[in-house]
PDB file of N, CA and C in Angstrom:
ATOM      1  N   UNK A   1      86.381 104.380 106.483  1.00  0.00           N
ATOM      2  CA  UNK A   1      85.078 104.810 105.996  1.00  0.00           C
ATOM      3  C   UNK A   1      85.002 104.607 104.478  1.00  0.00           C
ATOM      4  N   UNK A   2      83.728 103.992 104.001  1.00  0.00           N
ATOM      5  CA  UNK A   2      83.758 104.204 103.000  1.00  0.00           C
ATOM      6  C   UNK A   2      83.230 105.065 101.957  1.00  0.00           C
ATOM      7  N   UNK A   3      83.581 105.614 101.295  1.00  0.00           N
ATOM      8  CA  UNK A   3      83.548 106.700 100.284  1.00  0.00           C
ATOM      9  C   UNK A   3      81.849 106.274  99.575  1.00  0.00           C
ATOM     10  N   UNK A   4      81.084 107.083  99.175  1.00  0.00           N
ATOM     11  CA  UNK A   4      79.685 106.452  98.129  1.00  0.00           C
ATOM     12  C   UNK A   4      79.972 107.701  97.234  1.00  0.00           C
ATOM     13  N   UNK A   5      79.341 107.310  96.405  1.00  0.00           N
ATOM     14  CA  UNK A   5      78.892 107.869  94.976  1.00  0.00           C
ATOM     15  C   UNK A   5      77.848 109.120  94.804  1.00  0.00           C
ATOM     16  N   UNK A   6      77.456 109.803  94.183  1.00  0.00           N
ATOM     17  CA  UNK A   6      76.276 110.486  94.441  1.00  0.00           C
ATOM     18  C   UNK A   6      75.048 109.472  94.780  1.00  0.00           C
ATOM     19  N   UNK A   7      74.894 108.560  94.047  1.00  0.00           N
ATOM     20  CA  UNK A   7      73.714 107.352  94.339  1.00  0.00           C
ATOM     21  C   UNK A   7      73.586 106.527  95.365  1.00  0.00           C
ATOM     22  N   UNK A   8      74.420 107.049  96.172  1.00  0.00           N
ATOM     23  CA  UNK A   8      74.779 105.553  98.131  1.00  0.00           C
ATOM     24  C   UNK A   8      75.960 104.496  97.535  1.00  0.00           C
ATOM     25  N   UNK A   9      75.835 104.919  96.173  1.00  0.00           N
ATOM     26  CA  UNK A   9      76.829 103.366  96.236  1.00  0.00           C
ATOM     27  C   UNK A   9      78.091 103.472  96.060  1.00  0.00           C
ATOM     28  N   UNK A  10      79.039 101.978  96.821  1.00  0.00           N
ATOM     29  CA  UNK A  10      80.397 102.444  96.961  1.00  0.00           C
ATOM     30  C   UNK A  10      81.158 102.778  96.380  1.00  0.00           C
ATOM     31  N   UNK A  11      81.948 103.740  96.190  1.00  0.00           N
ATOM     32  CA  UNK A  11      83.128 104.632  95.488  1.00  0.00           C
ATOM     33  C   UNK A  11      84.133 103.708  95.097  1.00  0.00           C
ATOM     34  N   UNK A  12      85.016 103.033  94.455  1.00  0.00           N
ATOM     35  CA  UNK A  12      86.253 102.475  93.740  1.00  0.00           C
ATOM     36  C   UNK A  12      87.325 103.461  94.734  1.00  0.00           C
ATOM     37  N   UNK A  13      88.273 103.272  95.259  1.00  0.00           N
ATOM     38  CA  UNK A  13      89.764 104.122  95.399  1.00  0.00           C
ATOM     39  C   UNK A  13      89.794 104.583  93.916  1.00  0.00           C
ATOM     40  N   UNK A  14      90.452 105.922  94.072  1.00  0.00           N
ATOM     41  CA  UNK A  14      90.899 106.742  92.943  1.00  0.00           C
ATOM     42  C   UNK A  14      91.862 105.695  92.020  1.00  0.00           C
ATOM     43  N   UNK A  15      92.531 104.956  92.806  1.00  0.00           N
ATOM     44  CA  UNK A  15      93.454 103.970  91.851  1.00  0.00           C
ATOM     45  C   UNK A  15      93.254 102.805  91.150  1.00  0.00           C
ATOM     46  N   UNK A  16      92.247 102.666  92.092  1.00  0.00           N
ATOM     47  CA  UNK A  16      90.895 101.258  91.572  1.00  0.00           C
ATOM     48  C   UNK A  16      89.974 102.197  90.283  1.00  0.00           C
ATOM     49  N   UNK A  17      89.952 103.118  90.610  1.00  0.00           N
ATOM     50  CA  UNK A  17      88.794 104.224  88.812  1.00  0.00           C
ATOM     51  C   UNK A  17      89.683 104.198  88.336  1.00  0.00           C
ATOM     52  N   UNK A  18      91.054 104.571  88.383  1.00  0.00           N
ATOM     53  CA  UNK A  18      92.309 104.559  87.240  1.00  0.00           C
ATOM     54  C   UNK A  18      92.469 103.877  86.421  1.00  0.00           C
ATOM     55  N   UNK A  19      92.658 102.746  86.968  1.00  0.00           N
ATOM     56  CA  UNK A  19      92.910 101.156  86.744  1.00  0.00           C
ATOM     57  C   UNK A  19      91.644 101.118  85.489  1.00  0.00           C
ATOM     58  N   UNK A  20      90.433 100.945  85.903  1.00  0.00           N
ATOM     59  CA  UNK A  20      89.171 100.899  84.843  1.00  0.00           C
ATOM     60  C   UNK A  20      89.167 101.894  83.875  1.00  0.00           C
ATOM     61  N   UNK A  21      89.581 102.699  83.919  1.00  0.00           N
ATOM     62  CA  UNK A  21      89.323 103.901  82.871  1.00  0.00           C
ATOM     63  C   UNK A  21      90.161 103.318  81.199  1.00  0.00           C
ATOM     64  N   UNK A  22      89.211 102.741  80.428  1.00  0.00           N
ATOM     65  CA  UNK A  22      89.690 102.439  78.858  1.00  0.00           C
ATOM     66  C   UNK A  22      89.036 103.170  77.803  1.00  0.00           C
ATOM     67  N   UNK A  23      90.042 103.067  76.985  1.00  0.00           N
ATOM     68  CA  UNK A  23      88.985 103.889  75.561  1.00  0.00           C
ATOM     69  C   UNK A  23      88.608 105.105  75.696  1.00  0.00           C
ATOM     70  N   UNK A  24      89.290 106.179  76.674  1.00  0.00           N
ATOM     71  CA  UNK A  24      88.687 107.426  76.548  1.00  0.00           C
ATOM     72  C   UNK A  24      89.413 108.530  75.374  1.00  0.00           C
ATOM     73  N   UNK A  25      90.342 108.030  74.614  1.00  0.00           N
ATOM     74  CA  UNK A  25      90.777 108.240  73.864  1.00  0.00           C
ATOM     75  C   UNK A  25      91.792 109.920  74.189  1.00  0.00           C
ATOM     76  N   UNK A  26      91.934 110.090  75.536  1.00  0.00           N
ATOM     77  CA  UNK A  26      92.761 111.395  75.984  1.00  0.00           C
ATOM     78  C   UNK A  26      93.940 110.467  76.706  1.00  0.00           C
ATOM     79  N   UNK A  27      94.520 111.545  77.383  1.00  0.00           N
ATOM     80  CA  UNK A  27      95.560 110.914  78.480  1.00  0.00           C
ATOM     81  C   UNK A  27      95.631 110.359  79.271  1.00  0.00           C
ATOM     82  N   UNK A  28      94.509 110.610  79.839  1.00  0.00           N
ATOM     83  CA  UNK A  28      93.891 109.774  80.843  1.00  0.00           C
ATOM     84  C   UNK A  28      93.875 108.060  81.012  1.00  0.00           C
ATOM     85  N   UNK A  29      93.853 107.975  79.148  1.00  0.00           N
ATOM     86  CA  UNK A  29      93.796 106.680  79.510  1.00  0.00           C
ATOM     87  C   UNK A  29      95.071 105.876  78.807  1.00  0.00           C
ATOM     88  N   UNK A  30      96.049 106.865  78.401  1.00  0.00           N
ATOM     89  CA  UNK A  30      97.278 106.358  78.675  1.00  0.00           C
ATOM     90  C   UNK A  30      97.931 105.824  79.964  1.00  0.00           C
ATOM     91  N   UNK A  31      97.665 107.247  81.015  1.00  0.00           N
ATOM     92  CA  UNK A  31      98.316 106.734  82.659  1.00  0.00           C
ATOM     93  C   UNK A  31      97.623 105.383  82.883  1.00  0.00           C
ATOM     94  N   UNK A  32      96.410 105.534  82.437  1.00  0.00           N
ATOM     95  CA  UNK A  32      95.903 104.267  83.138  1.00  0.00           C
ATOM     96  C   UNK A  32      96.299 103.049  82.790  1.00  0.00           C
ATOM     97  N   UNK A  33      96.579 103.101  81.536  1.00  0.00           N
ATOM     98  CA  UNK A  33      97.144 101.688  80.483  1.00  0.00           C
ATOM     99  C   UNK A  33      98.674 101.362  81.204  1.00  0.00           C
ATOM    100  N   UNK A  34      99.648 102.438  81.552  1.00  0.00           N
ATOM    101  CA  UNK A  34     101.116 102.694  82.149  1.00  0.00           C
ATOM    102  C   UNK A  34     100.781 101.969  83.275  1.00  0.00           C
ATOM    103  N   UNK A  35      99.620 102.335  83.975  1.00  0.00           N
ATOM    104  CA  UNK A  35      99.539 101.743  85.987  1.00  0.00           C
ATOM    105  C   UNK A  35      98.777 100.393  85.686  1.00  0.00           C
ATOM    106  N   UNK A  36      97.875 100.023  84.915  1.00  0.00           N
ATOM    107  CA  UNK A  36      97.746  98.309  85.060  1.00  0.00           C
ATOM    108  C   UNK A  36      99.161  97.730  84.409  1.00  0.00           C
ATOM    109  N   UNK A  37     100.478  98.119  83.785  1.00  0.00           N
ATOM    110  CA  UNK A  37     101.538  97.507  83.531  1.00  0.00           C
ATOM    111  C   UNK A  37     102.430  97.403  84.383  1.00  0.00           C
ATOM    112  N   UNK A  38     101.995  98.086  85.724  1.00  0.00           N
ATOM    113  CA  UNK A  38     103.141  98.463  86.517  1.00  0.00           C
ATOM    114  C   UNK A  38     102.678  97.369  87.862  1.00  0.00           C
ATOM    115  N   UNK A  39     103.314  96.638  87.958  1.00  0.00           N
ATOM    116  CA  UNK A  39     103.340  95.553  89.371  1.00  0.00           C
ATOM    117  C   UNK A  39     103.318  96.337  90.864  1.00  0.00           C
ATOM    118  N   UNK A  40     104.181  97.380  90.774  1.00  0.00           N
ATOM    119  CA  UNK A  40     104.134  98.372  92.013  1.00  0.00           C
ATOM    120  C   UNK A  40     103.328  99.120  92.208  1.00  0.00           C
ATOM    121  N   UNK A  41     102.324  99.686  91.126  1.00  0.00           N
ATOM    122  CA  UNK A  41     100.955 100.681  91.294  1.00  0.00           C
ATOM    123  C   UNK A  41     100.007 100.672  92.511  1.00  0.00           C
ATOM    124  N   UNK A  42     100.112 101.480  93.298  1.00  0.00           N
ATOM    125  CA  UNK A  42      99.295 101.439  94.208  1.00  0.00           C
ATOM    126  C   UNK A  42      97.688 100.978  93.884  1.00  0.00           C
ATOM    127  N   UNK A  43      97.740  99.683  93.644  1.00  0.00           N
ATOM    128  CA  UNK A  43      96.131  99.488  93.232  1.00  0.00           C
ATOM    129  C   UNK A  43      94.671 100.344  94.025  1.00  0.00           C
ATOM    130  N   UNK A  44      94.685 100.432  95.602  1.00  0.00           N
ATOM    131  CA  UNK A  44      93.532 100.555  96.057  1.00  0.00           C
ATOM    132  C   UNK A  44      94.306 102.064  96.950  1.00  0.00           C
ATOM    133  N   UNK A  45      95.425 102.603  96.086  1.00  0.00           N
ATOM    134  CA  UNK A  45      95.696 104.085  96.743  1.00  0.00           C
ATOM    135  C   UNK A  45      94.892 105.274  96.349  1.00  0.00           C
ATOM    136  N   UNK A  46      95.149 106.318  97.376  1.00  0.00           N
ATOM    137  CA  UNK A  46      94.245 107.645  96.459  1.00  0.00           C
ATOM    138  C   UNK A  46      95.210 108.408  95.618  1.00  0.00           C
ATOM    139  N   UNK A  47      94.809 109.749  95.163  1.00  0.00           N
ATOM    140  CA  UNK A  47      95.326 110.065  94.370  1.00  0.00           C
ATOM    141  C   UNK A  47      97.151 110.280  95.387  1.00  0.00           C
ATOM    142  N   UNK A  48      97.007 111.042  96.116  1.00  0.00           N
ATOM    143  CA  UNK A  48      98.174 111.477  96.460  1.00  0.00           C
ATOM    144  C   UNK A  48      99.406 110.216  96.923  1.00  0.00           C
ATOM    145  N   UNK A  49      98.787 109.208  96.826  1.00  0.00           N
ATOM    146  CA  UNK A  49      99.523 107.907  96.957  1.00  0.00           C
ATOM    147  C   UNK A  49      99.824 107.238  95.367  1.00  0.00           C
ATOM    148  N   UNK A  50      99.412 107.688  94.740  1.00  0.00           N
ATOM    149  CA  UNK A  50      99.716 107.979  93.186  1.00  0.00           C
ATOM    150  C   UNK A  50     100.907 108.346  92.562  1.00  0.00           C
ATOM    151  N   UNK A  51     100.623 109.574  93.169  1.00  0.00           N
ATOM    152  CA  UNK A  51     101.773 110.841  92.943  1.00  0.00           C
ATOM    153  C   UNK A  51     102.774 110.265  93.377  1.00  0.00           C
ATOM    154  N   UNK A  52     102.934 109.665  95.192  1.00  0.00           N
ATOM    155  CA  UNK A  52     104.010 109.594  95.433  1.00  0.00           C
ATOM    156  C   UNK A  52     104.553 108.400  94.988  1.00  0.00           C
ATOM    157  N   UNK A  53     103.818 107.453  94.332  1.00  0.00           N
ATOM    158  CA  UNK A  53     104.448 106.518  93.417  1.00  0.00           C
ATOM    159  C   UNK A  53     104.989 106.636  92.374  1.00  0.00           C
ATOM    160  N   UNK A  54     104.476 107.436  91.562  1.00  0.00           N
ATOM    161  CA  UNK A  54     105.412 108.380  90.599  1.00  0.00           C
ATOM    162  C   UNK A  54     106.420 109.034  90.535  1.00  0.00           C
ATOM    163  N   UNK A  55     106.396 109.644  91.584  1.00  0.00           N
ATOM    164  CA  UNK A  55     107.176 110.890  91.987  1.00  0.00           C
ATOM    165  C   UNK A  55     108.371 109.989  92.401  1.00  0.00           C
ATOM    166  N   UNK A  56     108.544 108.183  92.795  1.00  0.00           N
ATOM    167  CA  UNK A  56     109.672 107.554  93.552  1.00  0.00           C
ATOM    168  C   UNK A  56     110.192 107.349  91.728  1.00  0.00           C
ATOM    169  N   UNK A  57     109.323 106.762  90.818  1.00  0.00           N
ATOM    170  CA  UNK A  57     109.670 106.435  89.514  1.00  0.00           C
ATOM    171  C   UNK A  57     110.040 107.553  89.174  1.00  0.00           C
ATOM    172  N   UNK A  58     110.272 108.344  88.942  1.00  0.00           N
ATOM    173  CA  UNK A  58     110.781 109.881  88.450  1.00  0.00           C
ATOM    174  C   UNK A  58     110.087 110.175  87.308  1.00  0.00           C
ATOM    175  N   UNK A  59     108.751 110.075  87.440  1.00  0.00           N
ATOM    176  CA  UNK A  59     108.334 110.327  86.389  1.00  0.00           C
ATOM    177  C   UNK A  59     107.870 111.952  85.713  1.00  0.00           C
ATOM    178  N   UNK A  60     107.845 111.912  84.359  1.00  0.00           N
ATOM    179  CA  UNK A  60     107.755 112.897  84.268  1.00  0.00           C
ATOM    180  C   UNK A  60     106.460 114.326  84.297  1.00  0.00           C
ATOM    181  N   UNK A  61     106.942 115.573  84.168  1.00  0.00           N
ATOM    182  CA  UNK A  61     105.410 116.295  84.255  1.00  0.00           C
ATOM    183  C   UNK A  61     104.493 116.112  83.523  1.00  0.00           C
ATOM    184  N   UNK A  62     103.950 115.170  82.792  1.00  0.00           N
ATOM    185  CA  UNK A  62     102.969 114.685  81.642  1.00  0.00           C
ATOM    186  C   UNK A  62     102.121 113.921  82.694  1.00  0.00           C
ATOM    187  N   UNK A  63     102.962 113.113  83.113  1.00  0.00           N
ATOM    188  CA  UNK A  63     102.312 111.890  83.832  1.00  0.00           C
ATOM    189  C   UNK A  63     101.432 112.411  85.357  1.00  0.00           C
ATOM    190  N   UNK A  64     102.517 113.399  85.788  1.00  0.00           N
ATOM    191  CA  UNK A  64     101.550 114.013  87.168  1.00  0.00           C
ATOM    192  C   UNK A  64     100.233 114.981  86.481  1.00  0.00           C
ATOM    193  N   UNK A  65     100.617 115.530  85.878  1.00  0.00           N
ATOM    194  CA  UNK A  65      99.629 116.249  84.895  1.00  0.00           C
ATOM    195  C   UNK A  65      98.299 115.552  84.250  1.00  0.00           C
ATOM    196  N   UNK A  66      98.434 114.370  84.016  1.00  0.00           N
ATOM    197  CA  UNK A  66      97.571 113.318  83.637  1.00  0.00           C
ATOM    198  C   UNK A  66      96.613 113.107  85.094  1.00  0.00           C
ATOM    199  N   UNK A  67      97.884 112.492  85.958  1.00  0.00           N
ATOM    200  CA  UNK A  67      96.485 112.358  87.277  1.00  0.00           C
ATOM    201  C   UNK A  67      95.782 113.437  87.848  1.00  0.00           C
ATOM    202  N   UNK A  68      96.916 114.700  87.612  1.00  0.00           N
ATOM    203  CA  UNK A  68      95.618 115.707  88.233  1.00  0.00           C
ATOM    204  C   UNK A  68      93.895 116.172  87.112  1.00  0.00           C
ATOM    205  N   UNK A  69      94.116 115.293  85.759  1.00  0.00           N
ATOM    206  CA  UNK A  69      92.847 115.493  85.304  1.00  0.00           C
ATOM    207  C   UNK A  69      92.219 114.625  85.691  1.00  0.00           C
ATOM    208  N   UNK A  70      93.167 113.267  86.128  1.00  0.00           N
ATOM    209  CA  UNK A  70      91.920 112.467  86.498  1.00  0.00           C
ATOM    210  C   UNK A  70      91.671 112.181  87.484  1.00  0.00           C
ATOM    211  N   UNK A  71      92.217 113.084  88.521  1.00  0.00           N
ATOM    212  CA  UNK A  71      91.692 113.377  89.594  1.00  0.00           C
ATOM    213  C   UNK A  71      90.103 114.246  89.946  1.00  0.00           C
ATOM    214  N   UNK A  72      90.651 114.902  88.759  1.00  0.00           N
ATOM    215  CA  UNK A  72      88.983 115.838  88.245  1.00  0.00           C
ATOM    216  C   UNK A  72      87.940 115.207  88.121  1.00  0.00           C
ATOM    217  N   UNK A  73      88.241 114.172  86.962  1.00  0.00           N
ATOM    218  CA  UNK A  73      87.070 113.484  86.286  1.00  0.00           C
ATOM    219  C   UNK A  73      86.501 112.266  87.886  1.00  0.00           C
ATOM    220  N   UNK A  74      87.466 111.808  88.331  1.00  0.00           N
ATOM    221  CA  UNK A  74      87.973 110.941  89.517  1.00  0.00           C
ATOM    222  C   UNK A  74      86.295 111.944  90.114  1.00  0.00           C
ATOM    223  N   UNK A  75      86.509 112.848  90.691  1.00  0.00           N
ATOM    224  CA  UNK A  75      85.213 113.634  91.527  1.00  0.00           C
ATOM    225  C   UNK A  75      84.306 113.660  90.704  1.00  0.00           C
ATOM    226  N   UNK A  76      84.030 113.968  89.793  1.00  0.00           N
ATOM    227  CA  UNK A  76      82.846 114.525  88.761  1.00  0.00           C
ATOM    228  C   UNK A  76      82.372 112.843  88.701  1.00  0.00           C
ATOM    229  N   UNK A  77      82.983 111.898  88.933  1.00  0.00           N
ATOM    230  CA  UNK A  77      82.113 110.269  88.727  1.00  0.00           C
ATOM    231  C   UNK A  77      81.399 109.949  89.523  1.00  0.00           C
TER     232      UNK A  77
END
């Protein structure tokens, strides 16, 4: 199924909005700058397919901390 927007139109995967998110000048758009460098990034995963990509990299609590804001902003779009 596919996901829409408030407007009908189609939703990006949470990892596909990740991926786009530049210039917001928070953390947010550090992770995001980290996951277009990363060849293994779940491109078209959701958030929790994120995590567990992280979570195999051992990454640290900054970085899970990062997606759960932009998991926030991720809904509020």
């Amino acid at each position: 199924m596919v996901q829409t927007d408030r407007y009908g139109e189609p939703r990006p995967s949470f990892a596909a909005w990740l991926l786009m998110q530049r210039d917001r000048g928070d953390w947010i758009d550090r992770i995001a700058e980290q996951a277009r460098a990363d060849r293994a990034f779940p491109r078209e995963g959701d958030a929790d397919q994120v995590r567990a990509h992280l979570n195999k990299l051992q990454a640290d609590g900054d970085a899970f901390a990062a997606i759960d804001d932009a998991e926030v902003d991720y809904h509020a779009y």
